[in-house]
N, C-alpha and C. Protein backbone atom coordinates (compact mmCIF):
# COMPACT_ATOMS: atom_id res chain seq x y z
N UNK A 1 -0.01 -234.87 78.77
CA UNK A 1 -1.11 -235.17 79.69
C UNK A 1 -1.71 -236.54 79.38
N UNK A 2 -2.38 -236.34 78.34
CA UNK A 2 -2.51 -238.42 77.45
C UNK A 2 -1.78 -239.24 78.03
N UNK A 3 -0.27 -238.83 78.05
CA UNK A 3 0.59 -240.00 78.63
C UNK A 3 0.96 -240.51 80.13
N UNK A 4 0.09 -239.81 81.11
CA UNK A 4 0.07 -239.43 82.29
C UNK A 4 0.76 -238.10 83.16
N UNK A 5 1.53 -237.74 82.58
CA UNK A 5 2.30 -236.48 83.26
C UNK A 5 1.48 -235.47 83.96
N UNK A 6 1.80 -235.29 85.12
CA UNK A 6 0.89 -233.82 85.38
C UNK A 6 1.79 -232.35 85.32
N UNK A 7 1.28 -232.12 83.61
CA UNK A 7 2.23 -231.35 83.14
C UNK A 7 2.44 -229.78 83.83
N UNK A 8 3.16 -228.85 83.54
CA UNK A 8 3.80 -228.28 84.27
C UNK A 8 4.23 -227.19 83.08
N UNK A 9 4.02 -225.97 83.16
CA UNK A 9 4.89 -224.78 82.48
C UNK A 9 5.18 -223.80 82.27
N UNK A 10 6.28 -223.65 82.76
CA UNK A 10 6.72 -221.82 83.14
C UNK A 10 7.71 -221.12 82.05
N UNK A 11 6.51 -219.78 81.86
CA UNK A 11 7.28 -219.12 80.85
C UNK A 11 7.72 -217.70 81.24
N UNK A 12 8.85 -217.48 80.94
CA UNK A 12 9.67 -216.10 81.07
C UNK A 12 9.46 -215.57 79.72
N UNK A 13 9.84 -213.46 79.74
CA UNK A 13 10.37 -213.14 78.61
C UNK A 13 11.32 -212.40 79.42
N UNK A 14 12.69 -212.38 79.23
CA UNK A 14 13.63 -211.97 79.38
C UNK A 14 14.95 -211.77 78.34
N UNK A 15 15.60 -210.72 78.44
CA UNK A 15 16.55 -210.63 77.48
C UNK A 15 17.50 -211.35 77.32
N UNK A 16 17.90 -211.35 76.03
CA UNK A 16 18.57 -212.53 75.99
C UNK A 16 20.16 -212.44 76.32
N UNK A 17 20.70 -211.47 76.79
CA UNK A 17 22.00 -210.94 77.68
C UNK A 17 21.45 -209.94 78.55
N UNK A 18 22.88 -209.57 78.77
CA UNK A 18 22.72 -208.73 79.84
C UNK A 18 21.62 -207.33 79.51
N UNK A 19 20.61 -206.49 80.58
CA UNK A 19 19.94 -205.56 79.85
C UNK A 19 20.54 -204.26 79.48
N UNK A 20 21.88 -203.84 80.12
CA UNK A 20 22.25 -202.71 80.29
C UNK A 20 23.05 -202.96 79.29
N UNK A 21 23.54 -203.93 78.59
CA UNK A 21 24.27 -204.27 76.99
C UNK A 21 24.11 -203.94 75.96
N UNK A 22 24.06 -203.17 75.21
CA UNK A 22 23.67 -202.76 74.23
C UNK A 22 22.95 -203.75 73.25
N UNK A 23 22.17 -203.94 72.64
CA UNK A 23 21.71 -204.99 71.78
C UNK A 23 20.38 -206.10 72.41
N UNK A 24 20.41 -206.11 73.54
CA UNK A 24 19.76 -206.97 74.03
C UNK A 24 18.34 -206.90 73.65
N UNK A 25 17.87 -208.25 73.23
CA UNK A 25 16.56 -208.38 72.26
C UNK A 25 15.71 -209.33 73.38
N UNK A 26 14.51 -208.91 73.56
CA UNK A 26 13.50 -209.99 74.49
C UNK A 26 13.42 -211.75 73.86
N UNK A 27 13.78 -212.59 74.58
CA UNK A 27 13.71 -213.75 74.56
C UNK A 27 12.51 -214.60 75.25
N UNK A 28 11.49 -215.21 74.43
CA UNK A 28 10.29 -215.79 75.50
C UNK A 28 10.56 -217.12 75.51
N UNK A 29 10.79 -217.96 76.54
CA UNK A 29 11.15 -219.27 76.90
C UNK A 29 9.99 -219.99 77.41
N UNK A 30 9.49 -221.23 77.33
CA UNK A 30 8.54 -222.03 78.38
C UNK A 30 9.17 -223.23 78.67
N UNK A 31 9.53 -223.48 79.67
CA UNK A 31 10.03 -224.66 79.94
C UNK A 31 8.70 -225.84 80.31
N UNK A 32 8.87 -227.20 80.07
CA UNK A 32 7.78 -227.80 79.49
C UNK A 32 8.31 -229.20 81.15
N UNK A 33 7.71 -229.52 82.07
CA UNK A 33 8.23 -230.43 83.20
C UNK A 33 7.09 -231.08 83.89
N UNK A 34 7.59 -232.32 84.54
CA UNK A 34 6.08 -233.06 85.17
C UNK A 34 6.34 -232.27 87.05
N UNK A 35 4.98 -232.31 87.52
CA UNK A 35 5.58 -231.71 88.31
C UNK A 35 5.46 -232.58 89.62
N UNK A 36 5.37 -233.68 89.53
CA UNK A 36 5.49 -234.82 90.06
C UNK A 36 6.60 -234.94 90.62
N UNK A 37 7.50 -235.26 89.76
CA UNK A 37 9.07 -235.42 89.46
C UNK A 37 9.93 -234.48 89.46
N UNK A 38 9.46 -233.63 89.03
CA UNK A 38 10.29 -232.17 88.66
C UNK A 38 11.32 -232.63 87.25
N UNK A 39 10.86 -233.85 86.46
CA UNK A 39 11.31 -233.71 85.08
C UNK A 39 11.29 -233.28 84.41
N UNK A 40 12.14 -232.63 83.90
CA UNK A 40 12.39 -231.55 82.76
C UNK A 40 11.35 -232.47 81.26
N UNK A 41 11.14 -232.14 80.84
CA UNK A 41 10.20 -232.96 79.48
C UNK A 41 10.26 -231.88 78.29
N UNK A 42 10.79 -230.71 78.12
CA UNK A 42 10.83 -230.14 77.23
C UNK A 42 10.79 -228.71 77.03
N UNK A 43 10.81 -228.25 76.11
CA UNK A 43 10.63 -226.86 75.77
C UNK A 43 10.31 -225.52 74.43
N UNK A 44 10.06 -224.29 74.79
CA UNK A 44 9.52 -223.99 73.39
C UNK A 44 10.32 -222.74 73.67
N UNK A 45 10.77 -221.77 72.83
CA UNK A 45 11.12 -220.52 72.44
C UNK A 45 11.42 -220.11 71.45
N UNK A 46 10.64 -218.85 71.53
CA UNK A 46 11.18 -217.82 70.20
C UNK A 46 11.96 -216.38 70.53
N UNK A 47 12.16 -215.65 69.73
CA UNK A 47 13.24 -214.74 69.94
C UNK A 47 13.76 -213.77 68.98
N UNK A 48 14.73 -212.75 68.78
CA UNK A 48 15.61 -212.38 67.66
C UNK A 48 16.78 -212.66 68.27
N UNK A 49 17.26 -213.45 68.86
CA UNK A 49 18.55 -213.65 69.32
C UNK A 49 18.43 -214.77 70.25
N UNK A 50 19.80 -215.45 70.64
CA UNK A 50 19.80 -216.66 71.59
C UNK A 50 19.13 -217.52 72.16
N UNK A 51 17.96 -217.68 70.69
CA UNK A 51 17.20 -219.05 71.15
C UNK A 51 17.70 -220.60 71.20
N UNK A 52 18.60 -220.55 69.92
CA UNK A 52 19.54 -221.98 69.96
C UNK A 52 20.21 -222.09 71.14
N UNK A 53 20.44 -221.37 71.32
CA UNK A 53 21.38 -221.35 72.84
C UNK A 53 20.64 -222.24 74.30
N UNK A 54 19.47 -221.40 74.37
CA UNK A 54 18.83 -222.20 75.41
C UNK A 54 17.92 -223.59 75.00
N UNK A 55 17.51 -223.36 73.62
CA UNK A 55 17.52 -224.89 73.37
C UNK A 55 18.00 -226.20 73.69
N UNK A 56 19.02 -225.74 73.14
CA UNK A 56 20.11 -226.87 73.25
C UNK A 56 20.61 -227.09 74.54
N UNK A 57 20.97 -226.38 75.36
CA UNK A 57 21.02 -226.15 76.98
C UNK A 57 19.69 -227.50 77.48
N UNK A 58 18.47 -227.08 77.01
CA UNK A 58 17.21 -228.00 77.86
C UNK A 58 17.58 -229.07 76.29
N UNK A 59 17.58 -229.45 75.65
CA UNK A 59 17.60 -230.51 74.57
C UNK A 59 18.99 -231.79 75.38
N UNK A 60 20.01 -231.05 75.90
CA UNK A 60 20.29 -231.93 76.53
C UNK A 60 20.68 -232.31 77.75
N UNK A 61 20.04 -231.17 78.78
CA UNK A 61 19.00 -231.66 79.82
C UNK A 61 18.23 -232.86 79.39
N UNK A 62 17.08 -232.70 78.84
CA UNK A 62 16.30 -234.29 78.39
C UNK A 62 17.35 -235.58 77.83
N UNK A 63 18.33 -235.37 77.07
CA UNK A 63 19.11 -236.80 77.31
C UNK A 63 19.75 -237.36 78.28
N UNK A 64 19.59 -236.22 79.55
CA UNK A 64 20.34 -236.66 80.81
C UNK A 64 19.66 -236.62 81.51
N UNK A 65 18.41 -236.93 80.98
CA UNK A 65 17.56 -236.88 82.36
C UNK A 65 17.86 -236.35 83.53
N UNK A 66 17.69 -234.54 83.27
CA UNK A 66 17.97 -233.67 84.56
C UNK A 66 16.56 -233.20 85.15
N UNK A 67 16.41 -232.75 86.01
CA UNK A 67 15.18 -232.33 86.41
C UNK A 67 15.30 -231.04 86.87
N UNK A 68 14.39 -230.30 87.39
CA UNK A 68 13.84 -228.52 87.65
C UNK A 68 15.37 -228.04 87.89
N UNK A 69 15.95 -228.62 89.50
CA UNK A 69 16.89 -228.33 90.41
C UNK A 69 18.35 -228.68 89.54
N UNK A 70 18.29 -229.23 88.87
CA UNK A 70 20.01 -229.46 87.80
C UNK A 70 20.08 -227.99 87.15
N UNK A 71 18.90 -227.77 86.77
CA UNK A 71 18.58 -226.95 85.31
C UNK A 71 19.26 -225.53 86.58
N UNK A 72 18.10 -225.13 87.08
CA UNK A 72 18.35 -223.91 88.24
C UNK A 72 19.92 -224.22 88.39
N UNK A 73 20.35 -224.99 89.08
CA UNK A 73 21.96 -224.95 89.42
C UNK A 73 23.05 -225.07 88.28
N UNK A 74 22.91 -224.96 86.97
CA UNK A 74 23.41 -224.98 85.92
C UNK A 74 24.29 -223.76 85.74
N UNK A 75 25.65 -223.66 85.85
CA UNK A 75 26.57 -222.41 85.58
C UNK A 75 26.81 -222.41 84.36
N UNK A 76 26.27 -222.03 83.76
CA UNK A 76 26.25 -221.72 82.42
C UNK A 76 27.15 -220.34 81.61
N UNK A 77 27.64 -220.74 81.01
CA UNK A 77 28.43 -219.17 80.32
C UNK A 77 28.20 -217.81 80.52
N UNK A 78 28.64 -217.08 81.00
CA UNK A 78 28.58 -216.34 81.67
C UNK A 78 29.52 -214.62 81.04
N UNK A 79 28.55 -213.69 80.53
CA UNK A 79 29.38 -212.36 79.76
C UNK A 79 28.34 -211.45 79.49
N UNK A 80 28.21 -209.98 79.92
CA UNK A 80 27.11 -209.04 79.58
C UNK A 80 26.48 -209.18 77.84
N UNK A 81 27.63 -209.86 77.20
CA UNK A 81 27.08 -209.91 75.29
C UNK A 81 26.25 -211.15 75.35
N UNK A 82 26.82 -211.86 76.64
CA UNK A 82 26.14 -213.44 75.70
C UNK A 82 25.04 -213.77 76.53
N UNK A 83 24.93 -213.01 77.70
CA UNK A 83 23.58 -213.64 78.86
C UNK A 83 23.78 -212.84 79.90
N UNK A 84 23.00 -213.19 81.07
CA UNK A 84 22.81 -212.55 82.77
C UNK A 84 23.20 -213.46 83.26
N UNK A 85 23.94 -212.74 84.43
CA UNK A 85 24.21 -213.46 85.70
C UNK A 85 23.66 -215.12 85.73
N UNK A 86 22.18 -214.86 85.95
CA UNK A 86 21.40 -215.87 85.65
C UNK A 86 20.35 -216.06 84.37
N UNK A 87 20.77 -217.35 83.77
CA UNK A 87 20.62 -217.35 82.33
C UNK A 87 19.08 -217.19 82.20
N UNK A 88 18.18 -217.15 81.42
CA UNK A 88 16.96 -217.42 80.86
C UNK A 88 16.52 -218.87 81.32
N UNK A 89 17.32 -219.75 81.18
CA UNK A 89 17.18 -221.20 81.47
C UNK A 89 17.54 -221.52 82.91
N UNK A 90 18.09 -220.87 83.65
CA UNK A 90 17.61 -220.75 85.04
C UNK A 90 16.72 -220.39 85.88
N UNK A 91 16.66 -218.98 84.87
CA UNK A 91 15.08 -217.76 85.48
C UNK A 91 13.78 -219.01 85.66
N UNK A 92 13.88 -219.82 84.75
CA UNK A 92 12.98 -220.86 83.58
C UNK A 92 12.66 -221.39 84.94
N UNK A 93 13.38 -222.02 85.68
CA UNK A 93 13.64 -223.41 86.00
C UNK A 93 13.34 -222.84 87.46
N UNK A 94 13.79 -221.66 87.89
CA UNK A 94 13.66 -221.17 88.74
C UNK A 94 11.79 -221.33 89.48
N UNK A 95 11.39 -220.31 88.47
CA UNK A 95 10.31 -220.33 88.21
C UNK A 95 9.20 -221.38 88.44
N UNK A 96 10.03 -222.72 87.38
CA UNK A 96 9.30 -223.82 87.44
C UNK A 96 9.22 -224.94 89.12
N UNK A 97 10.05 -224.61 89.65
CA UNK A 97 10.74 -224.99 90.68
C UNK A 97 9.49 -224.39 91.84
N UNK A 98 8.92 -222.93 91.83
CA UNK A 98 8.49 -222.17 92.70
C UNK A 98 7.00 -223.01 92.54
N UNK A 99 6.84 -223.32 91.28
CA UNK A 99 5.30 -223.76 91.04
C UNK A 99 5.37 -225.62 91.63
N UNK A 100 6.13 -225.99 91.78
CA UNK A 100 6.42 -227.33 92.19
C UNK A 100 6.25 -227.25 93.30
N UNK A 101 6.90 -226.60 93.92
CA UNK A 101 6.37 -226.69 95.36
C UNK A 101 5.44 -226.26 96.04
N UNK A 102 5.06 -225.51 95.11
CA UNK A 102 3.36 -224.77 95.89
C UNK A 102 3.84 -223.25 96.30
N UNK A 103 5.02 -222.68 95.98
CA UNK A 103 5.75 -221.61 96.75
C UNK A 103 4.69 -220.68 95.96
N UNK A 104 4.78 -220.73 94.84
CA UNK A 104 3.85 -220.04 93.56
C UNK A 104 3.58 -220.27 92.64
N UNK A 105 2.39 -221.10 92.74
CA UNK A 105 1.29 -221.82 91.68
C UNK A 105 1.27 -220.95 90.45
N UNK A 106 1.59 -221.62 89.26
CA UNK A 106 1.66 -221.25 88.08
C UNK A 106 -0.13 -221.20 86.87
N UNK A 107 -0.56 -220.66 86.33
CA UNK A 107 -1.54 -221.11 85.58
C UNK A 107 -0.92 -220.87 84.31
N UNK A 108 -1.39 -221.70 83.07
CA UNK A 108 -1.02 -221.06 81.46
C UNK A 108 -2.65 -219.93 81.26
N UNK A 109 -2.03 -219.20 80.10
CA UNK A 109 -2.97 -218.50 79.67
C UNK A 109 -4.48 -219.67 79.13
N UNK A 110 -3.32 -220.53 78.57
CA UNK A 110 -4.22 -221.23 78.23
C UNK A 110 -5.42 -222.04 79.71
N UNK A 111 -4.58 -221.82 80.48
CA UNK A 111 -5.74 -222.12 81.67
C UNK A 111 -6.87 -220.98 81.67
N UNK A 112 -6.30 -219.97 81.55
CA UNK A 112 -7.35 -219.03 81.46
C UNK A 112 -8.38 -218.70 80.52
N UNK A 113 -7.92 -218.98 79.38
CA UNK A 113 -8.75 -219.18 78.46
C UNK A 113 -10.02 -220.26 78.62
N UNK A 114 -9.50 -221.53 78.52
CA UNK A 114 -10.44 -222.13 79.32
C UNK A 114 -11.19 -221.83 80.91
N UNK A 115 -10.75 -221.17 81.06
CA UNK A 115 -11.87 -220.66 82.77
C UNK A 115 -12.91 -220.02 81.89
N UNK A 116 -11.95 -218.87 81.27
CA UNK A 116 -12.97 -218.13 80.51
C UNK A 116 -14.35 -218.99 79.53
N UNK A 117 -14.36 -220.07 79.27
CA UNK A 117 -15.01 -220.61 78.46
C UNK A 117 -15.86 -221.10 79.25
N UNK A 118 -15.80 -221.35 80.05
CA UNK A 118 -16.41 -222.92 81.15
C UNK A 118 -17.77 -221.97 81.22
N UNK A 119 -19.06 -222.55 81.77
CA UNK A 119 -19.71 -221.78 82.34
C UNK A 119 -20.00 -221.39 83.99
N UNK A 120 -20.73 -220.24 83.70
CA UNK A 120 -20.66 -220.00 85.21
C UNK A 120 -19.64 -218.31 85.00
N UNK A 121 -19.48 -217.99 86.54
CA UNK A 121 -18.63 -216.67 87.04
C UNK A 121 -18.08 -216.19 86.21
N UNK A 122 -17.83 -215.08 85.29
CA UNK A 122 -16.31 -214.92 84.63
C UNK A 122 -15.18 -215.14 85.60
N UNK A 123 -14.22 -215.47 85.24
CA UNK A 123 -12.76 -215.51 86.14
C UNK A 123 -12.37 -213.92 87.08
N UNK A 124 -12.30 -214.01 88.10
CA UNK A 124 -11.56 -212.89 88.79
C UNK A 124 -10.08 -212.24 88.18
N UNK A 125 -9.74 -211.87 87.59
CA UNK A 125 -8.48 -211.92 87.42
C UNK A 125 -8.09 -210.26 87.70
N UNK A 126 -6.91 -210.59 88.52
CA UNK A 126 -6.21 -209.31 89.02
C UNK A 126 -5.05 -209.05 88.68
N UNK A 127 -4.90 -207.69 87.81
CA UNK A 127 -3.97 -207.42 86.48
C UNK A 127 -2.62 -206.10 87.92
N UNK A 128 -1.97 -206.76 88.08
CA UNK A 128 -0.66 -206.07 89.01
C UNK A 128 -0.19 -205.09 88.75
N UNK A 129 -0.22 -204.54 86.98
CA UNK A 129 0.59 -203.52 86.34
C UNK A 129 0.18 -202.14 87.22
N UNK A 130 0.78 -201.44 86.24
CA UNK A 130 0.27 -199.86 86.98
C UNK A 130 -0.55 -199.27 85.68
N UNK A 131 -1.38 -198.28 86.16
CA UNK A 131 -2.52 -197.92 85.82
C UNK A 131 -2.08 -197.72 84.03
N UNK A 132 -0.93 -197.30 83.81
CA UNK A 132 -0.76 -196.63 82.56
C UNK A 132 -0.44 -198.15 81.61
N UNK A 133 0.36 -199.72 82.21
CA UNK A 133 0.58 -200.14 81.49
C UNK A 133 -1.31 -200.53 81.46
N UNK A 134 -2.12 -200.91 82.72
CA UNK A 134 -3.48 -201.37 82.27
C UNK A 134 -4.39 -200.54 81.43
N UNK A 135 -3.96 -199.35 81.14
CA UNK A 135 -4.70 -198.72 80.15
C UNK A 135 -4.52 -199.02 79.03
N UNK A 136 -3.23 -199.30 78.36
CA UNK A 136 -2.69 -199.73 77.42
C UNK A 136 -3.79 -200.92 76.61
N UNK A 137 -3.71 -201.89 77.51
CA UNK A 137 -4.23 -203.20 77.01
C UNK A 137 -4.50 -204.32 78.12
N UNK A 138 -5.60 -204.72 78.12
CA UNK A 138 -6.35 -205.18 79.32
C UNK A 138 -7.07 -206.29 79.16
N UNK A 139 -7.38 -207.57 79.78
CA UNK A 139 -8.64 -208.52 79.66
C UNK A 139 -9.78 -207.43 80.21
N UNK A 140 -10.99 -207.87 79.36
CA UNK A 140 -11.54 -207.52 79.96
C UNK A 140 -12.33 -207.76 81.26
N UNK A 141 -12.99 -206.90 81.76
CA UNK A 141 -13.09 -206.88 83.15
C UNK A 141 -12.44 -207.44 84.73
N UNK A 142 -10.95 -207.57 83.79
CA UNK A 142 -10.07 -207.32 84.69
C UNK A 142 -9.78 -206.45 85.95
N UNK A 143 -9.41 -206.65 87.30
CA UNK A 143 -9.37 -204.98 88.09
C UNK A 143 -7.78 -205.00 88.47
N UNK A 144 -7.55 -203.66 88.04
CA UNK A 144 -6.18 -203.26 88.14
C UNK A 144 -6.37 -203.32 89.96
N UNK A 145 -5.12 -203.64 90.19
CA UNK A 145 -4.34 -203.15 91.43
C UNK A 145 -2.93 -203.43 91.58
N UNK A 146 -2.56 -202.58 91.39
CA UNK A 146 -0.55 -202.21 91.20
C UNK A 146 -0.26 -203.25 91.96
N UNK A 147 1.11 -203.93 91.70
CA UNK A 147 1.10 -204.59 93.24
C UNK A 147 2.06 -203.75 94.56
N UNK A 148 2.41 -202.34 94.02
CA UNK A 148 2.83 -201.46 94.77
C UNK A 148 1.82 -200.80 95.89
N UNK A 149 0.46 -200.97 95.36
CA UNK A 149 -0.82 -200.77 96.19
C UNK A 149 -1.39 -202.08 97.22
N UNK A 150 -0.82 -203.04 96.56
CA UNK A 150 -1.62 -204.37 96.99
C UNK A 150 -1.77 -204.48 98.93
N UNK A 151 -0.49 -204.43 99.31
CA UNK A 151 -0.36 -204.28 100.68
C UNK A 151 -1.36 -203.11 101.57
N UNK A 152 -1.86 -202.49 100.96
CA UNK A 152 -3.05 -201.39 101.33
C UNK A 152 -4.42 -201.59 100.58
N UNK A 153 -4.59 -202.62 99.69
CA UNK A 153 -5.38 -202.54 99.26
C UNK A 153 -6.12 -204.07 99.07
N UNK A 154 -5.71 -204.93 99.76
CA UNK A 154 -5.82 -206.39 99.21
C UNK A 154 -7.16 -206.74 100.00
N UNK A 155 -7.77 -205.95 101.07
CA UNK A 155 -8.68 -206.22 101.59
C UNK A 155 -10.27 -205.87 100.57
N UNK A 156 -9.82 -205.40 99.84
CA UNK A 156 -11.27 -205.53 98.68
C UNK A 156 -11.01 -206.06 97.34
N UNK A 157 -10.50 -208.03 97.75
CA UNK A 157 -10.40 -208.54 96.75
C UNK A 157 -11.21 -210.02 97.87
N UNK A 158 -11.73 -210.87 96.80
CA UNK A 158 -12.48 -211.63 97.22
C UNK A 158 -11.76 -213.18 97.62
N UNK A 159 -12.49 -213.68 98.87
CA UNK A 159 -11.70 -214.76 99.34
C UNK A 159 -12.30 -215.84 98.87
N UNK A 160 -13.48 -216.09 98.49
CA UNK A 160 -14.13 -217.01 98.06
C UNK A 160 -14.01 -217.32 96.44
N UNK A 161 -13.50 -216.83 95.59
CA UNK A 161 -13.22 -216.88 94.52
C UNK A 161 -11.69 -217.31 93.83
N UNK A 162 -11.34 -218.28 92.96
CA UNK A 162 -9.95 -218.13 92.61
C UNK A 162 -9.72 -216.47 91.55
N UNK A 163 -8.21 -216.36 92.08
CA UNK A 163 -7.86 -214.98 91.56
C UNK A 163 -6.64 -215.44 90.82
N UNK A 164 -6.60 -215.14 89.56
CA UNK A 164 -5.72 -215.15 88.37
C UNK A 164 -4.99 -213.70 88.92
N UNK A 165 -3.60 -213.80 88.29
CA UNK A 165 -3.00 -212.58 88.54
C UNK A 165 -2.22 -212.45 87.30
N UNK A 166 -2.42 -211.63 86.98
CA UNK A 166 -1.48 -211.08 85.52
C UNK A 166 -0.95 -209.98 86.21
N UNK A 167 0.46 -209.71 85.16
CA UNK A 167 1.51 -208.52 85.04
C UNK A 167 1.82 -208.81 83.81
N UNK A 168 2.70 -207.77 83.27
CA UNK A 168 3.69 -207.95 82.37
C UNK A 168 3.91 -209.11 81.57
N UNK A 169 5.08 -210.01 82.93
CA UNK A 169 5.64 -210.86 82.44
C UNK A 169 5.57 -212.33 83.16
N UNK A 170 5.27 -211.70 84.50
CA UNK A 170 4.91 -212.82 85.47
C UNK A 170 5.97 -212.95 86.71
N UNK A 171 6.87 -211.59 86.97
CA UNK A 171 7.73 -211.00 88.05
C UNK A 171 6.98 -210.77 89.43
N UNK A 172 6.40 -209.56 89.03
CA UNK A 172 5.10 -209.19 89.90
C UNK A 172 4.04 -209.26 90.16
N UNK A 173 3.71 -210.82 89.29
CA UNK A 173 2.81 -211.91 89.64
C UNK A 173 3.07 -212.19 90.68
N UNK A 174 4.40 -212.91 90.45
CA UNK A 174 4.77 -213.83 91.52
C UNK A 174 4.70 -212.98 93.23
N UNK A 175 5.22 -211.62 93.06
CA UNK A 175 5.66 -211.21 94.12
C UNK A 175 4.12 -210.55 94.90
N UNK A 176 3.01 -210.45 94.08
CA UNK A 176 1.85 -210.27 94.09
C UNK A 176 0.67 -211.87 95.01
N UNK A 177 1.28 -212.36 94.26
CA UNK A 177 0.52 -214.17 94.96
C UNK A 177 1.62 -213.93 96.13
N UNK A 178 2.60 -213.98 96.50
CA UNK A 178 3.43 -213.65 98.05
C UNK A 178 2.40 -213.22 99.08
N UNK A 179 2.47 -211.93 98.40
CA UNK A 179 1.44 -210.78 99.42
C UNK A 179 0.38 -211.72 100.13
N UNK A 180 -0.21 -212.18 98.76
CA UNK A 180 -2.16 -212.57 99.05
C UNK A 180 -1.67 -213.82 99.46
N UNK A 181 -0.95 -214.53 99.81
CA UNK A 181 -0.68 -215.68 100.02
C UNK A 181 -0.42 -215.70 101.85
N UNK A 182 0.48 -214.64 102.18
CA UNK A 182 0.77 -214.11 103.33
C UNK A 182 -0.39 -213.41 104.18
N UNK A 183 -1.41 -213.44 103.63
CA UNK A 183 -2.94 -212.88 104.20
C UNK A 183 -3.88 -213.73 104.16
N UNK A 184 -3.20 -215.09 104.05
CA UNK A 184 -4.59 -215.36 103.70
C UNK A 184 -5.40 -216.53 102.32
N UNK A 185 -5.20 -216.02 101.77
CA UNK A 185 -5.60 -216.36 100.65
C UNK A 185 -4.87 -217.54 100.01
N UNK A 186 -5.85 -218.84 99.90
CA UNK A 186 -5.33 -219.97 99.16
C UNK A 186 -5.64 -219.89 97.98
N UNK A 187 -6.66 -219.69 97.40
CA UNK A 187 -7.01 -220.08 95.74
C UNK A 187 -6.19 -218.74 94.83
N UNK A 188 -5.39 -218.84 94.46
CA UNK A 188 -4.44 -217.45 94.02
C UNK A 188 -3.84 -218.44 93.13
N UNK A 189 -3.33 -218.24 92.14
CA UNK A 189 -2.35 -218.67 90.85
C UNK A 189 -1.96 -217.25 90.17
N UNK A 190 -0.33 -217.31 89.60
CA UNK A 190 0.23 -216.50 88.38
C UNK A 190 -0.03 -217.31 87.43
N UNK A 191 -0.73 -216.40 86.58
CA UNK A 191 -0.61 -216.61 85.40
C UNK A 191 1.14 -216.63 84.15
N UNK A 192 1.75 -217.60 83.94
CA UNK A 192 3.13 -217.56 83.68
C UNK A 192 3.26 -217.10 82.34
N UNK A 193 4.35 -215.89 82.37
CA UNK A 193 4.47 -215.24 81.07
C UNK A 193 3.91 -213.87 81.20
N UNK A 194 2.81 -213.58 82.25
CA UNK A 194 1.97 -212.38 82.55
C UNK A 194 0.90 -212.29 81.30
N UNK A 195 0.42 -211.08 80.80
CA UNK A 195 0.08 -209.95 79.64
C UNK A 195 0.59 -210.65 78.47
N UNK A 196 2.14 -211.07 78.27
CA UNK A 196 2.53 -211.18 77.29
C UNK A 196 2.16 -212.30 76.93
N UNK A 197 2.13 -213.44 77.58
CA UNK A 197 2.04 -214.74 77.01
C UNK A 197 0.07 -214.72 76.49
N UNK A 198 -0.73 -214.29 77.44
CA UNK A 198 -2.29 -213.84 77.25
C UNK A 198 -2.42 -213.10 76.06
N UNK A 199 -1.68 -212.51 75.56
CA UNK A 199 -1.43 -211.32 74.23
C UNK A 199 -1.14 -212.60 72.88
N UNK A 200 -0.17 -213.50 73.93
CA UNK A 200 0.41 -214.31 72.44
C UNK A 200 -0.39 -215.43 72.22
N UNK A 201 -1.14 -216.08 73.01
CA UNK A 201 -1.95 -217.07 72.69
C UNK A 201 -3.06 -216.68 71.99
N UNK A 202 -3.58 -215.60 72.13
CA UNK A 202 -5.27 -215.23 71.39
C UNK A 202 -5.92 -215.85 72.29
N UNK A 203 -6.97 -215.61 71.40
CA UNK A 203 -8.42 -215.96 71.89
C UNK A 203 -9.31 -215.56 73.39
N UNK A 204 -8.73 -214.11 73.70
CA UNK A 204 -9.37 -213.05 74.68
C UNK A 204 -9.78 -212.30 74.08
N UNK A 205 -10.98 -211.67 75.30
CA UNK A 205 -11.21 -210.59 75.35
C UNK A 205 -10.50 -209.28 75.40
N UNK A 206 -9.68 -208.30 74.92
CA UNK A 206 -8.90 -207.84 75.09
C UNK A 206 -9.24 -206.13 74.96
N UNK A 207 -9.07 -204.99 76.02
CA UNK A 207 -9.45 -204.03 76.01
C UNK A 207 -7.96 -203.18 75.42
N UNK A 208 -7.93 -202.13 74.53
CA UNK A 208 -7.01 -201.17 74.14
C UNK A 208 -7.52 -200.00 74.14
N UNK A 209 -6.28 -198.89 74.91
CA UNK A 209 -6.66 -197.48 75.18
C UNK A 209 -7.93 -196.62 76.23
């Protein structure tokens, strides 16, 4: 950001092969891009399995100066042991690609964190899961609404306010900002990564049980 970029970053957790494979371990990726350009600028992941892999995949992306749309169209190795159909570093790019164009505005947790700080309103934020994963573990004063409900229920959510959307992982984020997007509603962002990435940064409010 210092250096001018108007940075950009979408994070998946997805397995790191195929899921129906035996072995398959969750992989969390953020791909790091200006979104100006759609230049790829970098990336972070951790894992128990096939993080070098997609590393090195975006490590030299950046010496070839590829951008969002190389990365997405990348046929990459391809076997239920070693990855999906579509790799992690596509999902990535995919992703990053949707927030570039405005298809579906991305926020970091860390955006949220800071909302949360600022003064003024607490943040609206509307948690997609279903009732049992929001019982689990929750921002607080978050309001659940499935996004299996959303289509019946989106009329008692507020238009004048921006609405954060958490899930999971940031699947049924996305398909959640669709809905409210298709009704209506401009100020809407996914939060990228969902629950999980909000879980991994700290510094929330966080409700359990």
């Amino acid at each position: 950001r210092d250096a001018g970029f108007d940075l950009g970053v979408a994070t998946i957790h997805k397995d790191h092969h195929a899921g129906y494979c035996p072995g398959a371990k969750e992989l969390s990726l953020s791909l790091i891009y200006d979104r100006r350009t759609s230049r790829v600028l970098g990336a972070q992941a951790f894992g128990h399995a096939g993080v070098e892999k997609r590393i090195d995949v975006v490590a030299t992306a950046l010496v070839g100066g590829l951008r969002l749309e190389d990365l997405a169209e990348l046929d990459l190795a391809y076997a239920p042991p070693y990855s999906s159909a579509n790799d992690p570093v596509n999902l990535a790019a995919f992703v990053a690609e949707n927030d570039v164009t405005g298809f579906s505005p991305l926020a970091t947790a860390a955006d949220l964190r800071a909302a949360y700080a600022r003064a003024g309103p607490t943040p609206f934020v509307l948690d997609v899961r279903t009732p049992k994963e929001f019982a689990t573990s929750r921002l607080r004063g978050a309001v659940n609404v499935p996004v299996e409900e959303l289509r019946q229920r989106w009329e008692t959510l507020p238009r004048d306010r921006r609405i954060w959307i958490v899930c999971r992982s940031g699947f049924r984020g996305h398909l959640a900002l669709r809905i409210l997007r298709e009704r209506g509603f401009v100020d809407v962002v996914n939060v990228t990564g969902g629950h999980l990435s909000v879980a991994a940064a700290g510094g929330f409010a966080l409700e359990e049980g």
